[in-house]
N, C-alpha and C. Protein backbone atom coordinates (compact mmCIF):
# COMPACT_ATOMS: atom_id res chain seq x y z
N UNK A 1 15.30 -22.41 -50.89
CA UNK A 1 14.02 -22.14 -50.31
C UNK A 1 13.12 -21.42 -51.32
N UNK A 2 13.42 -20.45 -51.84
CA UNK A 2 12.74 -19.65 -52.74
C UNK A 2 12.46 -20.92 -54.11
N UNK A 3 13.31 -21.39 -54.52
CA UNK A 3 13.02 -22.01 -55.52
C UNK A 3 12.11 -23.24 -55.23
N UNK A 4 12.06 -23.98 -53.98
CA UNK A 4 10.74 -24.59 -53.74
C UNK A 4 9.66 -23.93 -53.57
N UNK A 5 9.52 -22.62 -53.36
CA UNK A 5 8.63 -21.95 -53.66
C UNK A 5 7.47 -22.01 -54.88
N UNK A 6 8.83 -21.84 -55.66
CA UNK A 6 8.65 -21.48 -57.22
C UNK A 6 8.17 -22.49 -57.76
N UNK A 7 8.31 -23.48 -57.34
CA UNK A 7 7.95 -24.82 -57.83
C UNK A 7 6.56 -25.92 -57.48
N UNK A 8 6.92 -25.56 -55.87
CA UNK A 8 5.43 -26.04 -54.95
C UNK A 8 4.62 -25.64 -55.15
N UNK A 9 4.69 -24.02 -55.33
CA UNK A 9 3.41 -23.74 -55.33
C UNK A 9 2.55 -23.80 -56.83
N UNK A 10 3.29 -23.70 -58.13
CA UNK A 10 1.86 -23.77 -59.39
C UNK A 10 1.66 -25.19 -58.89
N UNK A 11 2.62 -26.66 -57.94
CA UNK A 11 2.42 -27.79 -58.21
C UNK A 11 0.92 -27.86 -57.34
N UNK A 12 0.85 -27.43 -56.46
CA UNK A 12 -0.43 -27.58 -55.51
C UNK A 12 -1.58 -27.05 -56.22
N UNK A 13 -1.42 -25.76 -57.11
CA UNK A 13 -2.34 -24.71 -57.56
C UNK A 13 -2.87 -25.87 -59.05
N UNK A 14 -1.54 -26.24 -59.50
CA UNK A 14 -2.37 -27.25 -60.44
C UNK A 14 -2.94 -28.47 -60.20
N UNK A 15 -2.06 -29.11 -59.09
CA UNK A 15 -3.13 -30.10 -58.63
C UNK A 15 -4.53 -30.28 -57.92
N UNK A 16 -4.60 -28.65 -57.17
CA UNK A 16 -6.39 -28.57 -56.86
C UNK A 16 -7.21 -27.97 -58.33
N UNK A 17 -6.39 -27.61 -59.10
CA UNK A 17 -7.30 -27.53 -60.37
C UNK A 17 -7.57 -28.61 -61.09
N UNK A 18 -6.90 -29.80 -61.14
CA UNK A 18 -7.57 -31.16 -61.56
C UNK A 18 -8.06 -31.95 -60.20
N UNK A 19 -7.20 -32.33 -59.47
CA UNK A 19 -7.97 -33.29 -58.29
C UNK A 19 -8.73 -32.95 -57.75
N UNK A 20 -8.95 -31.53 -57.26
CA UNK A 20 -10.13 -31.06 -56.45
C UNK A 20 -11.49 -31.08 -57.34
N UNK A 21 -11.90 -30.86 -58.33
CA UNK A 21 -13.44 -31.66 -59.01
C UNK A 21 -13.57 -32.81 -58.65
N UNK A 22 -12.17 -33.84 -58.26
CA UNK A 22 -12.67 -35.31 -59.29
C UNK A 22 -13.00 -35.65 -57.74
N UNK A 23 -12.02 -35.24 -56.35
CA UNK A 23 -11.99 -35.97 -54.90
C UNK A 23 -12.94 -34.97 -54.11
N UNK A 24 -13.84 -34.00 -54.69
CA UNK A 24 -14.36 -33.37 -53.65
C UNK A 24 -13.46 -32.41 -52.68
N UNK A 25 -14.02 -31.50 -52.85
CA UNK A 25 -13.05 -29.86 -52.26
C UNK A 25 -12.37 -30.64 -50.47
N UNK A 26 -13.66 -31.05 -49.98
CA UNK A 26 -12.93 -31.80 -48.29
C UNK A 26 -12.16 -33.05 -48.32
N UNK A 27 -12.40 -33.70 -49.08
CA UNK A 27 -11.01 -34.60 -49.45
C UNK A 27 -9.81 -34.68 -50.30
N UNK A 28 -9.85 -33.29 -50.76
CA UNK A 28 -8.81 -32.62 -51.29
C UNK A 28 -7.57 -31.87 -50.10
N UNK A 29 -8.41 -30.98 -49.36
CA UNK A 29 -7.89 -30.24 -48.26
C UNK A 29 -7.31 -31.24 -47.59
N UNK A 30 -8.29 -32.19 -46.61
CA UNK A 30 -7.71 -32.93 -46.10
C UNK A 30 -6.78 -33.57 -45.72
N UNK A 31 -6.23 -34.45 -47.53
CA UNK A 31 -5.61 -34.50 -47.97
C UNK A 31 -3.98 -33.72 -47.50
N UNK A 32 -4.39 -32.72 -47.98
CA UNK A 32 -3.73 -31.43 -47.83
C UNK A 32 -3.01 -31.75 -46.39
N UNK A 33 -3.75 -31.22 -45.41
CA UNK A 33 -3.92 -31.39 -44.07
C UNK A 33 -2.91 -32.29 -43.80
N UNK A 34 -3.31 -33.57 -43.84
CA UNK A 34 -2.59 -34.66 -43.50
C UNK A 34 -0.95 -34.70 -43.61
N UNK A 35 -0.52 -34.27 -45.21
CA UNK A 35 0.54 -34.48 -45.41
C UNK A 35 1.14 -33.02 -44.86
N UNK A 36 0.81 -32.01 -44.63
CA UNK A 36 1.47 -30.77 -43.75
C UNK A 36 1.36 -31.26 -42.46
N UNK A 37 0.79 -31.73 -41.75
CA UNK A 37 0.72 -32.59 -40.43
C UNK A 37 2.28 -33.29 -40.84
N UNK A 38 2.24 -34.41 -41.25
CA UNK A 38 2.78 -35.72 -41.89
C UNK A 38 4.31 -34.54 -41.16
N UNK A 39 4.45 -33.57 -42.62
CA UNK A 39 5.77 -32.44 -42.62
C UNK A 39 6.41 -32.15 -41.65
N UNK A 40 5.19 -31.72 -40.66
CA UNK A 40 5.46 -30.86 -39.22
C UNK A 40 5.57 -32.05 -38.51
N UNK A 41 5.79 -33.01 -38.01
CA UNK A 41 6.04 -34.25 -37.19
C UNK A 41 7.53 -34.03 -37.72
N UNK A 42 7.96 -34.41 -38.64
CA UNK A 42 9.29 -34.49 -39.21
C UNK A 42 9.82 -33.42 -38.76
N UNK A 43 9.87 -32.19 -39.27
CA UNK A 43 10.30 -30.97 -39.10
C UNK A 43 10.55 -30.61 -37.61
N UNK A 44 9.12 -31.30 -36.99
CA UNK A 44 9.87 -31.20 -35.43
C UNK A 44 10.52 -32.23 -34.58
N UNK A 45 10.33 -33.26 -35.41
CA UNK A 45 11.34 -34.55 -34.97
C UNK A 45 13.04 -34.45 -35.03
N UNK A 46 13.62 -33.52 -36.19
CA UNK A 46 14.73 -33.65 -36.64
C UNK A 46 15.23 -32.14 -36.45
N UNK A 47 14.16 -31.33 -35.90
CA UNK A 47 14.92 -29.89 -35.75
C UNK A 47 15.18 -28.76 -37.45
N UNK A 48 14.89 -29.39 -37.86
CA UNK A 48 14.93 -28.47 -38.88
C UNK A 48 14.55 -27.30 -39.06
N UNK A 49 15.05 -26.30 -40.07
CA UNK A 49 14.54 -24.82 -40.21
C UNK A 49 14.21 -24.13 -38.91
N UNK A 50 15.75 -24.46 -38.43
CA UNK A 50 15.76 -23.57 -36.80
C UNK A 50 14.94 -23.87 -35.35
N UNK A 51 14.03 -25.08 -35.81
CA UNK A 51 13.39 -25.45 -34.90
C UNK A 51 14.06 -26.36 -33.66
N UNK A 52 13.09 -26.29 -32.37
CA UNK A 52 14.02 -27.32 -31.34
C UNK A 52 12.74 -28.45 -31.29
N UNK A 53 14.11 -29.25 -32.15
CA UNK A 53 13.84 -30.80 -31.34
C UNK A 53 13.10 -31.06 -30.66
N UNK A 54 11.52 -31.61 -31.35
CA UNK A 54 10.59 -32.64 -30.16
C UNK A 54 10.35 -33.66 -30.88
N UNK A 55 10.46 -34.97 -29.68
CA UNK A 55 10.45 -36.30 -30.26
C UNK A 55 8.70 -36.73 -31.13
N UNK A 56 9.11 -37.59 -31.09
CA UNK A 56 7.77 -37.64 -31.58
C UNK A 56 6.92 -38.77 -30.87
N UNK A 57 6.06 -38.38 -30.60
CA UNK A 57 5.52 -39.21 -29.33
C UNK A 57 4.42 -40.04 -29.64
N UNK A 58 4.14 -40.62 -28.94
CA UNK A 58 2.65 -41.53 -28.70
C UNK A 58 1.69 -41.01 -29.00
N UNK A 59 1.60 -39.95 -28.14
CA UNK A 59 0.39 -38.75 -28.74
C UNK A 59 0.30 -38.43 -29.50
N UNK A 60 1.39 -37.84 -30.13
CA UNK A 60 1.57 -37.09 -31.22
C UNK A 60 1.09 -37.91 -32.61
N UNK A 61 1.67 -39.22 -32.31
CA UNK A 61 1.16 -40.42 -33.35
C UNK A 61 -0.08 -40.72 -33.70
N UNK A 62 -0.77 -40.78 -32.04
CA UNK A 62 -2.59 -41.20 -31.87
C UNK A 62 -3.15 -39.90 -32.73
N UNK A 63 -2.66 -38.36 -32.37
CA UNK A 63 -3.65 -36.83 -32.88
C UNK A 63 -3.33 -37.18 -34.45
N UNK A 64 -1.87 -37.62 -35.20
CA UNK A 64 -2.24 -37.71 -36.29
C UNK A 64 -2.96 -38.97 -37.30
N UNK A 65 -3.05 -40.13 -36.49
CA UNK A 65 -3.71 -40.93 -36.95
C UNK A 65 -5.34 -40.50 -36.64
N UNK A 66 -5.76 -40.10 -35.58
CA UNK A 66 -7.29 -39.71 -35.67
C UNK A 66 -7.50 -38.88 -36.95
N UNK A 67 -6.62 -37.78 -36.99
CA UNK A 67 -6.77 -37.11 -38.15
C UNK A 67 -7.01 -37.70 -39.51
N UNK A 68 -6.12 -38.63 -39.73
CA UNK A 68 -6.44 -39.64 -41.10
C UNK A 68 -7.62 -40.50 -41.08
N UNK A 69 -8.08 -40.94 -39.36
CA UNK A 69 -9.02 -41.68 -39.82
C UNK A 69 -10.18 -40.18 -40.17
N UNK A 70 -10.25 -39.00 -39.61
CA UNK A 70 -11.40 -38.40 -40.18
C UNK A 70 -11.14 -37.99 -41.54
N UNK A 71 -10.11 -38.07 -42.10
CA UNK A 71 -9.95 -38.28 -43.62
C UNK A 71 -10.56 -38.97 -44.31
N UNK A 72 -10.87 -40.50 -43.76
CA UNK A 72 -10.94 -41.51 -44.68
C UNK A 72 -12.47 -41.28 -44.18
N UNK A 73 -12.75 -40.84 -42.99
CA UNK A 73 -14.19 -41.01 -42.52
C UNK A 73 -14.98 -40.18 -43.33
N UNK A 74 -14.62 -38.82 -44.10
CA UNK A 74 -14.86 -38.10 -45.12
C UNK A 74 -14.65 -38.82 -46.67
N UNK A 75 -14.15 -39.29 -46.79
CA UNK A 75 -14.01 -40.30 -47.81
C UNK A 75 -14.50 -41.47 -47.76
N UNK A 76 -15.38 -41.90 -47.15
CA UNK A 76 -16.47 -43.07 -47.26
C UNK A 76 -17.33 -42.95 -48.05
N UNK A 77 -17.89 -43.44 -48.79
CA UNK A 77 -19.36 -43.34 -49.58
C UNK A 77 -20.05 -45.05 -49.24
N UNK A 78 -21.28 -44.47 -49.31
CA UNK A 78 -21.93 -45.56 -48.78
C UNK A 78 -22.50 -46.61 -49.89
């Protein structure tokens, strides 16, 4: 645990120091967003890190796909 620490974090800290100029600070986060969403579906699908078990549902599917589409809806250019 500690050593993903050690590791995740300069990886994030260096990747908003190059990607975040090139994708724009809100489609950077987003970004962000999505795949910690993405995490926490898993994490509570399979119980992990002490957690109880919730399936993963319909809903749960629809709240994170809206989420991506306002991702991409932020990532449109006209």
């Amino acid at each position: 645990m500690i050593l993903s620490r050690l590791i995740n974090g300069p990886i994030f800290v260096l990747s908003s120091l190059v990607l975040a100029p090139k994708l724009g600070a809100a489609v950077f986060l987003s970004t962000a967003i999505v795949g910690t969403m993405a995490a926490a579906l898993i994490i509570d699908h399979f119980g992990f890190l002490a957690y109880k078990p919730q399936p993963i549902t319909v809903l749960r599917v629809v709240g994170a796909l809206m989420v991506i589409g306002g991702m991409m809806l932020i990532q449109w250019k006209r």
